[in-house]
PDB file of N, CA and C in Angstrom:
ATOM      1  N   UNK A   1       0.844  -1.168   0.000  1.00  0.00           N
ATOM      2  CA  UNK A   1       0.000   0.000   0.000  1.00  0.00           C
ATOM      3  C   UNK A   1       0.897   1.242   0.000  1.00  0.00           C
ATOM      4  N   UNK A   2       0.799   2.154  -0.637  1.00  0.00           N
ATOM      5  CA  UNK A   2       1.435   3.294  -0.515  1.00  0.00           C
ATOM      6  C   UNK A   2       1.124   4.725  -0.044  1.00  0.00           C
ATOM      7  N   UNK A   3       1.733   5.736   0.829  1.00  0.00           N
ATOM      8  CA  UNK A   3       1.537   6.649   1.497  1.00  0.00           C
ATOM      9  C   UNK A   3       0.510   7.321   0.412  1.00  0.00           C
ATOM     10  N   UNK A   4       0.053   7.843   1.667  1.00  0.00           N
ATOM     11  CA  UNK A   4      -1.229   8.559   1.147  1.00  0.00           C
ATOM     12  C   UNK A   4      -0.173  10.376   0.755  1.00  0.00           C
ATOM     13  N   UNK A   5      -0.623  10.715  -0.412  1.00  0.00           N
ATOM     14  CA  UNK A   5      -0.094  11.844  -0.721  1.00  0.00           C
ATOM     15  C   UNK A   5      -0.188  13.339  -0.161  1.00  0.00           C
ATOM     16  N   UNK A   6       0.255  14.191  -0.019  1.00  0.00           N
ATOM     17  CA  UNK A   6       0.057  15.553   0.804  1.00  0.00           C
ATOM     18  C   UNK A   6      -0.034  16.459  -0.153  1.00  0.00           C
ATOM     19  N   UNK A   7      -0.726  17.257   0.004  1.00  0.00           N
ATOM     20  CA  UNK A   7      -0.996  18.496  -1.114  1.00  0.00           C
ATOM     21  C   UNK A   7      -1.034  19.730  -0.196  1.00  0.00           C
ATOM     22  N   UNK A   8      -0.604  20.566  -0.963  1.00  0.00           N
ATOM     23  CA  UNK A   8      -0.272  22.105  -0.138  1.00  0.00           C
ATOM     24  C   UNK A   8      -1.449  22.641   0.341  1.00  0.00           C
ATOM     25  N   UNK A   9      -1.924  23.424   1.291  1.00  0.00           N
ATOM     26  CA  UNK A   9      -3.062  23.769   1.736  1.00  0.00           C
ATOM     27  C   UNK A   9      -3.749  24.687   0.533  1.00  0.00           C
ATOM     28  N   UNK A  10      -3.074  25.472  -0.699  1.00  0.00           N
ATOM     29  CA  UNK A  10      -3.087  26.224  -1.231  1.00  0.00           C
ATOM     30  C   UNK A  10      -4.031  25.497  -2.806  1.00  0.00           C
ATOM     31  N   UNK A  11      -2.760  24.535  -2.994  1.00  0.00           N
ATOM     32  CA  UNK A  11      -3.725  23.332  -4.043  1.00  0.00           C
ATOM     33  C   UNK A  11      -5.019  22.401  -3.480  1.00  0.00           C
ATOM     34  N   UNK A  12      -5.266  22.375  -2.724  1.00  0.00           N
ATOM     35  CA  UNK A  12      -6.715  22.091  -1.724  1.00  0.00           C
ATOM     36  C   UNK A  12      -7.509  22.813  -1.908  1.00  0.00           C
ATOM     37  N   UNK A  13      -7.324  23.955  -1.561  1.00  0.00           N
ATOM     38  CA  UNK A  13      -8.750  24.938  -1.479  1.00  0.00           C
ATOM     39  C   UNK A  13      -9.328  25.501  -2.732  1.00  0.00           C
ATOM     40  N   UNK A  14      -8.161  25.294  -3.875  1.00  0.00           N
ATOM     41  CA  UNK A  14      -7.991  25.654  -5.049  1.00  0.00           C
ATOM     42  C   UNK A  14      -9.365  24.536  -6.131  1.00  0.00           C
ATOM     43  N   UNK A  15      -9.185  23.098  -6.008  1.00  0.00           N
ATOM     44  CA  UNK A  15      -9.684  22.254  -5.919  1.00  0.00           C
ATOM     45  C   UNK A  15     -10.905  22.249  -5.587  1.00  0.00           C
ATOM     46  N   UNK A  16     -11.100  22.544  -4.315  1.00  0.00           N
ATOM     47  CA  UNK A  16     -12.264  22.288  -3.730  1.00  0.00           C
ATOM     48  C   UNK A  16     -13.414  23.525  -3.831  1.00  0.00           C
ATOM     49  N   UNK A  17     -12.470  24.654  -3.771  1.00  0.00           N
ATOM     50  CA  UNK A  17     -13.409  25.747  -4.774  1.00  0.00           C
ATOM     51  C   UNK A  17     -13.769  25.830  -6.195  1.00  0.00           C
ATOM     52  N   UNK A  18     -13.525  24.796  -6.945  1.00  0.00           N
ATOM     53  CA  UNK A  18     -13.184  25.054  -8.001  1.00  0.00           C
ATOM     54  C   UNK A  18     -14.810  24.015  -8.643  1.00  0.00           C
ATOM     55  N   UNK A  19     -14.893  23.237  -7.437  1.00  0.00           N
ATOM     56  CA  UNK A  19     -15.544  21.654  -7.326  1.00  0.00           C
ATOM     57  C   UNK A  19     -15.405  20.733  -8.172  1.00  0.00           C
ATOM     58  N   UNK A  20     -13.732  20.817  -7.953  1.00  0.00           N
ATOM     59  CA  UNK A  20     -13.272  19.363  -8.575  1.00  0.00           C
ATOM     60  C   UNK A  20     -13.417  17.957  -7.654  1.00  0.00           C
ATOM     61  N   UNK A  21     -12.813  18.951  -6.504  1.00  0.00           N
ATOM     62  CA  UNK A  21     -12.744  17.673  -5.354  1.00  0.00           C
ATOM     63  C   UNK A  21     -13.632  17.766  -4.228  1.00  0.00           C
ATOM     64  N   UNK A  22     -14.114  16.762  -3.747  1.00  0.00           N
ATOM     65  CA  UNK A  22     -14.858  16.855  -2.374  1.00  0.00           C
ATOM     66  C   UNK A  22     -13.729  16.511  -0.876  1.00  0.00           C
ATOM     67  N   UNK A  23     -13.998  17.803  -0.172  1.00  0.00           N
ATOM     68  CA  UNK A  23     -13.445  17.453   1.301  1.00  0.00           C
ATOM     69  C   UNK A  23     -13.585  17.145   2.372  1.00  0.00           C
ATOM     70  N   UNK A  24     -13.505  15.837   2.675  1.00  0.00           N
ATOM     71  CA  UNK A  24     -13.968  15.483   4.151  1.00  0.00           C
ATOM     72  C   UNK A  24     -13.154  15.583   4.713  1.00  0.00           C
ATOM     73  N   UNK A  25     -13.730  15.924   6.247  1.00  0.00           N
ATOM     74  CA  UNK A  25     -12.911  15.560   7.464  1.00  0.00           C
ATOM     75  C   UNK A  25     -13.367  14.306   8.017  1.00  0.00           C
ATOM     76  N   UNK A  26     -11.804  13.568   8.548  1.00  0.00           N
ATOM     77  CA  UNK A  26     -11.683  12.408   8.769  1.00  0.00           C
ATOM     78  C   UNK A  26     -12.460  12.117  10.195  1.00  0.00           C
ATOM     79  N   UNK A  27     -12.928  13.129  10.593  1.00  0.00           N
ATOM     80  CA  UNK A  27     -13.537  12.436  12.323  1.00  0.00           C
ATOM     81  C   UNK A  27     -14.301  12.704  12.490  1.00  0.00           C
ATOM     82  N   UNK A  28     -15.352  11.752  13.164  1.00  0.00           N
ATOM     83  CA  UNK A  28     -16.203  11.050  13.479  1.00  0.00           C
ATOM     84  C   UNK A  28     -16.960  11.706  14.116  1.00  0.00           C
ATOM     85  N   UNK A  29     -16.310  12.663  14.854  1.00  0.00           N
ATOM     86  CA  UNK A  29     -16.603  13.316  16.588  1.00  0.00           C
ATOM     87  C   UNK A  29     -17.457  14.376  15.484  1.00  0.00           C
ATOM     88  N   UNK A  30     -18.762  14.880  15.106  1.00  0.00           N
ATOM     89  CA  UNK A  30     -19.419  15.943  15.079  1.00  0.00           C
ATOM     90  C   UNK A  30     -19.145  17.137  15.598  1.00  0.00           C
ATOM     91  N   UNK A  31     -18.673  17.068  16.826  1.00  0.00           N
ATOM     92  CA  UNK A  31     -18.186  18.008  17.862  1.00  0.00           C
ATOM     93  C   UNK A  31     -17.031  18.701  17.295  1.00  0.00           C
ATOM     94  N   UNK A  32     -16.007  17.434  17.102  1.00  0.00           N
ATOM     95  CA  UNK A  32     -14.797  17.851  16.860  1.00  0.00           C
ATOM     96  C   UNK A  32     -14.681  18.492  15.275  1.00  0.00           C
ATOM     97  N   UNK A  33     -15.347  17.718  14.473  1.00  0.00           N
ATOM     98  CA  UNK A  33     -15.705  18.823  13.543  1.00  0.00           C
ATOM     99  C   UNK A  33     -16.683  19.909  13.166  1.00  0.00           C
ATOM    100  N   UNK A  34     -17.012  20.588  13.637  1.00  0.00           N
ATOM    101  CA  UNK A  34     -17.542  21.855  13.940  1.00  0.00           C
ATOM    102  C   UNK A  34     -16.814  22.729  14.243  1.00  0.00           C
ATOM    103  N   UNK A  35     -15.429  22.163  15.210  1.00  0.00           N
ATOM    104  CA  UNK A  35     -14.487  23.260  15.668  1.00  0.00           C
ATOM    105  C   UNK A  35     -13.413  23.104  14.549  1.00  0.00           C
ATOM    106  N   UNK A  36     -13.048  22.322  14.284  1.00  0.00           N
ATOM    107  CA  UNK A  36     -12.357  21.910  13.040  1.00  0.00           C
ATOM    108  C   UNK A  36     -12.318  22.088  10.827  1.00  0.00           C
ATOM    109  N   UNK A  37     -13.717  22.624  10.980  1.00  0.00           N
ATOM    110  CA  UNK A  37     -14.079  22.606   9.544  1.00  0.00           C
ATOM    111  C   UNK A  37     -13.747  23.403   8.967  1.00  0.00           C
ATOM    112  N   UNK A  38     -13.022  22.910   8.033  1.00  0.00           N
ATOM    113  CA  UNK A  38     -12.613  23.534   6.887  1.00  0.00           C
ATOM    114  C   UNK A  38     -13.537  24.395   5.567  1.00  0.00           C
ATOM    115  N   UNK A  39     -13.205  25.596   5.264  1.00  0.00           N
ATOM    116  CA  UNK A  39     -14.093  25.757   4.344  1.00  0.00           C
ATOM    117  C   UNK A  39     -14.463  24.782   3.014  1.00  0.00           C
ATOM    118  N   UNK A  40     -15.564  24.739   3.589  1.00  0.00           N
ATOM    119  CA  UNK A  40     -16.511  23.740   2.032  1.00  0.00           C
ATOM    120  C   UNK A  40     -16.187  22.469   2.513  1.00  0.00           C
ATOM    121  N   UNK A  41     -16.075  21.639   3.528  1.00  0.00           N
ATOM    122  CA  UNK A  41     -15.571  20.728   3.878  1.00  0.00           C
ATOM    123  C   UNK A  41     -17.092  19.862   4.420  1.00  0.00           C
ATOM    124  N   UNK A  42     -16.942  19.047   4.432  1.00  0.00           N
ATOM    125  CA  UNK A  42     -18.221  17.502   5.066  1.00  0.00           C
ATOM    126  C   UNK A  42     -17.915  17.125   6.073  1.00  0.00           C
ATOM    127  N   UNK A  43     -19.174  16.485   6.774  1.00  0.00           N
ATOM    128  CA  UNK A  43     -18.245  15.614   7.741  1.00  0.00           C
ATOM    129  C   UNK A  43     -18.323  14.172   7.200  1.00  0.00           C
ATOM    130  N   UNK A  44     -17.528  13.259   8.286  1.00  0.00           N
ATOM    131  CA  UNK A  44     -17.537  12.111   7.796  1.00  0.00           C
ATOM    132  C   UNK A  44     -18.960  11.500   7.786  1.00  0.00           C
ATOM    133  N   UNK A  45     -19.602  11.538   8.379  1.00  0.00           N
ATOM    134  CA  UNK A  45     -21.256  11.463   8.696  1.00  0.00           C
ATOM    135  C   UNK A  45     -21.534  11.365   7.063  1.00  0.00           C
ATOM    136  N   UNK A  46     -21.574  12.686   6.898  1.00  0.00           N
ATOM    137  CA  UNK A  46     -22.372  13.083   5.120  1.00  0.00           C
ATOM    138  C   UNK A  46     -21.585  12.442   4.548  1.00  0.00           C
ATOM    139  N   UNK A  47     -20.434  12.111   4.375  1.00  0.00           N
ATOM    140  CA  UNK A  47     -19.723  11.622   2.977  1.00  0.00           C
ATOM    141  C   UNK A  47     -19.654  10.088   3.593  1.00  0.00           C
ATOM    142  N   UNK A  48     -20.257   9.356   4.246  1.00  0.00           N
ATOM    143  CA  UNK A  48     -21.069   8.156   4.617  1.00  0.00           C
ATOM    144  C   UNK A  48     -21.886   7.694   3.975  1.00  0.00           C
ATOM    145  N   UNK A  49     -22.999   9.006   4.031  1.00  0.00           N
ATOM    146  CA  UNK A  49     -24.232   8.895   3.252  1.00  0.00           C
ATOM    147  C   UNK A  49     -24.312   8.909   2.057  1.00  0.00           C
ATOM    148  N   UNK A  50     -23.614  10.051   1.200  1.00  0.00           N
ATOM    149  CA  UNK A  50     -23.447  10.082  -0.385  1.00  0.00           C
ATOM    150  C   UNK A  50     -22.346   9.473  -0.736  1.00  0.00           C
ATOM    151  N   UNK A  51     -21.485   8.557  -0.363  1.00  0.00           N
ATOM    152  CA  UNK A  51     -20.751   7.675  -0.705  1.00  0.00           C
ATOM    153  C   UNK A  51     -21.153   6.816  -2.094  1.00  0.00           C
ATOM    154  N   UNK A  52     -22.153   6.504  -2.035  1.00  0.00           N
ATOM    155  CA  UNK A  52     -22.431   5.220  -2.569  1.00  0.00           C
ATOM    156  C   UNK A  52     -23.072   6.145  -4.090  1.00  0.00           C
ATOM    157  N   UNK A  53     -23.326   7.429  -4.064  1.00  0.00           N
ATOM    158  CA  UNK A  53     -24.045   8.427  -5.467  1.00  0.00           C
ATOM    159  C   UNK A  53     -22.732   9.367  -6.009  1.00  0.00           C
ATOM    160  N   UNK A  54     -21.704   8.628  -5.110  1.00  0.00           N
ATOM    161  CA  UNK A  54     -20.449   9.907  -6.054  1.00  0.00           C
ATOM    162  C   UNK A  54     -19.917   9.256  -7.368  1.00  0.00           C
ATOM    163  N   UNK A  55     -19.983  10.387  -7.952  1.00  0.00           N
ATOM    164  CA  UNK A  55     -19.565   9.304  -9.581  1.00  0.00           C
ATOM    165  C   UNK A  55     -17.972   9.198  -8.610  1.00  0.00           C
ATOM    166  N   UNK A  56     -17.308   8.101  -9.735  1.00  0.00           N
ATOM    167  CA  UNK A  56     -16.387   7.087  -9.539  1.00  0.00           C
ATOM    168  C   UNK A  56     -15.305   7.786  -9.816  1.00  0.00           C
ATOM    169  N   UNK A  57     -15.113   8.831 -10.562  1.00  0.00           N
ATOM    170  CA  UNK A  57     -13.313   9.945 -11.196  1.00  0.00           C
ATOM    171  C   UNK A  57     -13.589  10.761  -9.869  1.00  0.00           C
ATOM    172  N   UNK A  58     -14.559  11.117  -9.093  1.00  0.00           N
ATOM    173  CA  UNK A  58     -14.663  12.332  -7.873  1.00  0.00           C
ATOM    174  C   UNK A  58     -13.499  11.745  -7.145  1.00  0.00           C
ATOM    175  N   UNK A  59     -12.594  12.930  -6.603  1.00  0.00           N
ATOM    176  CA  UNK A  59     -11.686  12.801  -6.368  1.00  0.00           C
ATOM    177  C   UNK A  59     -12.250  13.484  -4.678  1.00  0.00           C
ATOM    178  N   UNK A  60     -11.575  12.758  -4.243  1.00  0.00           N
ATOM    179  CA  UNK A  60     -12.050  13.281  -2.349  1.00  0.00           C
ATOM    180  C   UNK A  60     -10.542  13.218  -1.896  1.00  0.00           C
ATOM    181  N   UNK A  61     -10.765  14.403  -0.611  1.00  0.00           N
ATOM    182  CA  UNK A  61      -9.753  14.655  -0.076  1.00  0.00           C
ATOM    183  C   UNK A  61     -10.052  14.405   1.516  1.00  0.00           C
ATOM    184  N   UNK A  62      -9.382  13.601   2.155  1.00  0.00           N
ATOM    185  CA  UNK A  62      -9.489  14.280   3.488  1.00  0.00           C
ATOM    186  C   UNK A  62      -8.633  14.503   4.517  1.00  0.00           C
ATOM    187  N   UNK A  63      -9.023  14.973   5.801  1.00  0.00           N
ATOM    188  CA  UNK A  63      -8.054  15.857   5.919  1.00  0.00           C
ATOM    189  C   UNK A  63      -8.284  15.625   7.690  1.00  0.00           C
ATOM    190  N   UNK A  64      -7.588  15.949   8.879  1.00  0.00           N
ATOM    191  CA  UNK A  64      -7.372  15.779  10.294  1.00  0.00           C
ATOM    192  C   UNK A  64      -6.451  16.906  10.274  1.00  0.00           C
ATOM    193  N   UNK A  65      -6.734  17.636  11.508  1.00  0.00           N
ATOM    194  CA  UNK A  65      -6.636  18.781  11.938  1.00  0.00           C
ATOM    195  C   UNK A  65      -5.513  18.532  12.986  1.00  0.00           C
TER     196      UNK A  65
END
């Protein structure tokens, strides 16, 4: 398996404003993301739910604070 890749905070937001990519945050805790969220960002909750309706090239990012 190979490391998961890092992208600059700059090429992220770029992306994700752009709505190429979708961004989740990786935790669980509701709580913890609320204090944590990134602009335009999901929680893991929602990208649970629409998991299964994302076309297949959607490129997702996620991300821990």
């Amino acid at each position: 398996m190979s490391e998961p890749k890092r992208l600059p905070p700059e090429e992220v937001r770029e992306k994700v404003l752009s709505g190429s990519t979708l961004l989740v945050c990786a935790y669980d805790d509701e709580e913890k993301f609320k204090r944590l969220q990134l602009e335009n960002a999901i929680s893991l909750g929602d990208f649970s739910s629409k998991v299964t309706s994302l076309p297949k090239e959607q490129e997702i990012i996620f991300y821990c604070a």
